[in-house]
N, C-alpha and C. Protein backbone atom coordinates (compact mmCIF):
# COMPACT_ATOMS: atom_id res chain seq x y z
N UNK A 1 94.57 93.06 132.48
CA UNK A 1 95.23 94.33 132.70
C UNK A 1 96.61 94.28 132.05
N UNK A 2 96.70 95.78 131.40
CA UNK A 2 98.49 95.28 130.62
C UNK A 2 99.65 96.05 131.42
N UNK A 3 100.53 95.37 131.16
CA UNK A 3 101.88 95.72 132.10
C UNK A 3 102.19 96.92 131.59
N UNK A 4 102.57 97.95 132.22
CA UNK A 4 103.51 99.30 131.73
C UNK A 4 105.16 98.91 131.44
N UNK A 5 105.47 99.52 130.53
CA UNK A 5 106.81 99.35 130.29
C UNK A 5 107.84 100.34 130.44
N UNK A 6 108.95 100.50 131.38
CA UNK A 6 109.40 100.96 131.76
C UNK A 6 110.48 101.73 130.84
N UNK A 7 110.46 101.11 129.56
CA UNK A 7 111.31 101.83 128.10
C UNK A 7 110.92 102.81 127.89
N UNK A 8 112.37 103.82 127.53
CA UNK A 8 111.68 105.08 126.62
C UNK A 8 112.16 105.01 125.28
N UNK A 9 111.45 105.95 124.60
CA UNK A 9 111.53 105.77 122.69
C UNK A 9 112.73 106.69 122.72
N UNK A 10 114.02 105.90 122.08
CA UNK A 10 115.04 106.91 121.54
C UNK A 10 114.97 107.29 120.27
N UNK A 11 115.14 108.94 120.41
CA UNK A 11 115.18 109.33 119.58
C UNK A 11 116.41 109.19 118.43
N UNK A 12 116.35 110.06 117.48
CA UNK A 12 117.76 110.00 115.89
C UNK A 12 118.64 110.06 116.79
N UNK A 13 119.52 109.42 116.83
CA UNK A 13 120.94 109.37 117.93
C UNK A 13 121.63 110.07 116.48
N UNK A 14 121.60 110.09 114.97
CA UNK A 14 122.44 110.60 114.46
C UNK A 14 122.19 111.02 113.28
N UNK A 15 123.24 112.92 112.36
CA UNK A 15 122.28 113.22 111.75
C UNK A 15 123.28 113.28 110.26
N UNK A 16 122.64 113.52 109.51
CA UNK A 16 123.03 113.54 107.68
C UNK A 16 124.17 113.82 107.80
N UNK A 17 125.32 113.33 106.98
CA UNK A 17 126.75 113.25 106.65
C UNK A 17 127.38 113.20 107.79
N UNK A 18 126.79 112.41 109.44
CA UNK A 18 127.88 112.23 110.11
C UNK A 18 128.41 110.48 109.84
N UNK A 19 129.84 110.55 110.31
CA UNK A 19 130.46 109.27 109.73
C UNK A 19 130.13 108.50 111.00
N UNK A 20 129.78 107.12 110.78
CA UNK A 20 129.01 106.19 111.28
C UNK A 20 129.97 104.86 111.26
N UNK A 21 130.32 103.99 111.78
CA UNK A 21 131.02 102.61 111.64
C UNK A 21 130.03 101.40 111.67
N UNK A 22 130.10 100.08 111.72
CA UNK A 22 128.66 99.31 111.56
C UNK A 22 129.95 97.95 111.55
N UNK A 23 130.34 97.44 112.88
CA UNK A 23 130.78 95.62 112.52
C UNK A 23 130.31 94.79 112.27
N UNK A 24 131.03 93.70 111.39
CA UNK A 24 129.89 92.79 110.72
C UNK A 24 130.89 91.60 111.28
N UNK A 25 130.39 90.90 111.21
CA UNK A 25 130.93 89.76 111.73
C UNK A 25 132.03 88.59 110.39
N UNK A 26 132.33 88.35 110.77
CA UNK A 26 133.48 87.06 109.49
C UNK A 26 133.92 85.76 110.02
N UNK A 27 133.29 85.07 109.07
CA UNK A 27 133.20 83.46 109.20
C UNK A 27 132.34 83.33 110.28
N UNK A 28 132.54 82.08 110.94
CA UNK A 28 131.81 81.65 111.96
C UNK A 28 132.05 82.13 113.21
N UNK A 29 132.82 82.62 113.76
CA UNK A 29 133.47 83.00 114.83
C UNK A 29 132.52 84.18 115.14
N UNK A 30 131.81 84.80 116.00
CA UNK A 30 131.29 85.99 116.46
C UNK A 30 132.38 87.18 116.88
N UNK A 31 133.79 86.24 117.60
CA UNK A 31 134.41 87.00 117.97
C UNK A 31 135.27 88.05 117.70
N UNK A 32 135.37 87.73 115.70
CA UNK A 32 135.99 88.74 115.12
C UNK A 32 135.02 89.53 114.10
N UNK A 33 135.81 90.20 113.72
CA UNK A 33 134.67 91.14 113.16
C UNK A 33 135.83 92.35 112.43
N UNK A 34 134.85 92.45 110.91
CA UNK A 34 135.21 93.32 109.99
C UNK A 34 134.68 95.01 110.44
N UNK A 35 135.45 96.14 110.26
CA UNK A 35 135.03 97.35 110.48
C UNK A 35 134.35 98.27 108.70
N UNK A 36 133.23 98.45 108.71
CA UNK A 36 133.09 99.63 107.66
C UNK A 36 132.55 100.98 108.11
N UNK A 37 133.77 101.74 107.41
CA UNK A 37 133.22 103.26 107.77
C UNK A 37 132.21 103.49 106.74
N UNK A 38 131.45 104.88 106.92
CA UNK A 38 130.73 105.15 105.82
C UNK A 38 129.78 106.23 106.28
N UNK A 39 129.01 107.50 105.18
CA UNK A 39 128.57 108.33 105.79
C UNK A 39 126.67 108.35 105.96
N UNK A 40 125.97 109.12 106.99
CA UNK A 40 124.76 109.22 106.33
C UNK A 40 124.49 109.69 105.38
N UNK A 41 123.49 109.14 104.63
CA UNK A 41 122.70 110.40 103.44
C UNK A 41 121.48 109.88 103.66
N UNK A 42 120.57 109.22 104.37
CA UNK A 42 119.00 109.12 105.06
C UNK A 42 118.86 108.86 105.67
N UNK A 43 117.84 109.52 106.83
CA UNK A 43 117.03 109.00 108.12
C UNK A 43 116.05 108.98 107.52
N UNK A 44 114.98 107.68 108.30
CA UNK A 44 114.05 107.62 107.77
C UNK A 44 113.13 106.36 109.19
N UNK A 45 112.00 106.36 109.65
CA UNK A 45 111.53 105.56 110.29
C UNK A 45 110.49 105.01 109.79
N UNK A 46 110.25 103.48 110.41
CA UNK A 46 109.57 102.54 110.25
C UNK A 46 109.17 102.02 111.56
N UNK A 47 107.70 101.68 111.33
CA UNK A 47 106.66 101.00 112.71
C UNK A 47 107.31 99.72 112.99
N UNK A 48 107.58 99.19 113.99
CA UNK A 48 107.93 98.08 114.41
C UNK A 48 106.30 96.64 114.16
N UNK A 49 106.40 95.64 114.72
CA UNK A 49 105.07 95.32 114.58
C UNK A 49 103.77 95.69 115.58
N UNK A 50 104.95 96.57 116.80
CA UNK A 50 103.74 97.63 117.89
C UNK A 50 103.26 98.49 117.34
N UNK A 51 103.73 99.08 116.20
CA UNK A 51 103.23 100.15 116.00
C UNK A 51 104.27 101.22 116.28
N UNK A 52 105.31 100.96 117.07
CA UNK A 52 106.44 102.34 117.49
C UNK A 52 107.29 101.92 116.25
N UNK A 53 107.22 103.78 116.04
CA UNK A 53 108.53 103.88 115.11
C UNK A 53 110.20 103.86 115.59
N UNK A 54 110.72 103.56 114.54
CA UNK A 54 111.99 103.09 115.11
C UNK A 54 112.68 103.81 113.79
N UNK A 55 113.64 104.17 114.39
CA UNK A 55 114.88 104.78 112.62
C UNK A 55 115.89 103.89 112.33
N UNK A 56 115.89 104.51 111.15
CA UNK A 56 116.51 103.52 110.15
C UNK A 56 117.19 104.44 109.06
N UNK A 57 118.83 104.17 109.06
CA UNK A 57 119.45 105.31 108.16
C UNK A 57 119.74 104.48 107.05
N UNK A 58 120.21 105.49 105.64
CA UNK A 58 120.68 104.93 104.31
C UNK A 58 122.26 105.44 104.59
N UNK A 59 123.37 104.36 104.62
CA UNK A 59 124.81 104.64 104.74
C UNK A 59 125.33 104.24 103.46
N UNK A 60 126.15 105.74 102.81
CA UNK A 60 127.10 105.43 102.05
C UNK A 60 128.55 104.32 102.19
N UNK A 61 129.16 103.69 101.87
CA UNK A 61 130.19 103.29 102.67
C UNK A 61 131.39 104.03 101.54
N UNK A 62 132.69 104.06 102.22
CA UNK A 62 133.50 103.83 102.03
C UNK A 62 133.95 103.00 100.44
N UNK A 63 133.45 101.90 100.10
CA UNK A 63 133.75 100.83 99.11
C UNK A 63 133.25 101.83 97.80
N UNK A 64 132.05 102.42 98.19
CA UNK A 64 131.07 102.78 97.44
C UNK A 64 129.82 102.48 97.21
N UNK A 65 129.49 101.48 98.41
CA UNK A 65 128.24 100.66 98.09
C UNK A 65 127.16 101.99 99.04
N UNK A 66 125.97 101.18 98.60
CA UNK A 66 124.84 101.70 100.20
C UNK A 66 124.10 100.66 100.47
N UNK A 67 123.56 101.22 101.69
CA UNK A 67 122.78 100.04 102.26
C UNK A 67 122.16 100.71 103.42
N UNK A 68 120.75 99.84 103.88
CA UNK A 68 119.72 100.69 105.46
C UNK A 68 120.05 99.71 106.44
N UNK A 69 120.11 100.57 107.42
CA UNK A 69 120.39 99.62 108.74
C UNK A 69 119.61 100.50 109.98
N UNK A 70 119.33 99.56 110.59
CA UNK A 70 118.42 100.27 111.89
C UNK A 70 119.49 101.21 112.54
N UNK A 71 119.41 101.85 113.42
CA UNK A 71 120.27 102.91 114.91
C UNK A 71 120.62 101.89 115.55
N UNK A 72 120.19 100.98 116.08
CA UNK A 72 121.05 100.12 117.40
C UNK A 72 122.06 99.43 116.41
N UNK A 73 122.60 99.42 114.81
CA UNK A 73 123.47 98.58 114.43
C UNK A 73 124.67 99.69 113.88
N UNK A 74 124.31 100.83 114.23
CA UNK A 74 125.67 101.70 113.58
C UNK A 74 126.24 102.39 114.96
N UNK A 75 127.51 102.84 114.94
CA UNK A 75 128.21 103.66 116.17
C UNK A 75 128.71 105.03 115.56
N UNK A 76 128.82 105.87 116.42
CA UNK A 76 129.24 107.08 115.21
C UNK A 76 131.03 107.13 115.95
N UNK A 77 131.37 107.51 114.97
CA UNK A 77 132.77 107.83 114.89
C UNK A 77 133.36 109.51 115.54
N UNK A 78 134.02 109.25 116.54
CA UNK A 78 134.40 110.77 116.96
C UNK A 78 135.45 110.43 118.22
């Protein structure tokens, strides 16, 4: 018999050109940490290996670079 899980699926917590922050960590230390701002320009989801989709945005940054990062690794700015 399988266990029920008491999680619910969150939805897009956030949408196209809002500004987003994302800390990354520097050197070895966990405890400090670099800030990059930067904006959306894609949502987009992907199946986990359950099968639930999960989102995943494309962030402009600031520097000029881009890069995808899941929703639980960006915060929005406001």
């Amino acid at each position: 018999m399988k266990a029920q899980s008491n999680k619910k699926i969150v939805g897009q917590k956030f949408k196209l050109d809002q500004v987003v922050k994302r800390n990354a960590t520097v050197g070895y230390s966990a405890s400090k940490y670099a800030q990059f701002t930067g904006k959306i320009k894609e949502a987009f989801t992907r199946k986990n290996k359950l099968g639930v989709p999960q989102y995943y945005y494309k962030v402009f940054w600031e520097d000029g670079r881009s890069s995808e990062h899941a929703q639980h690794s960006l915060k929005s700015v406001s």
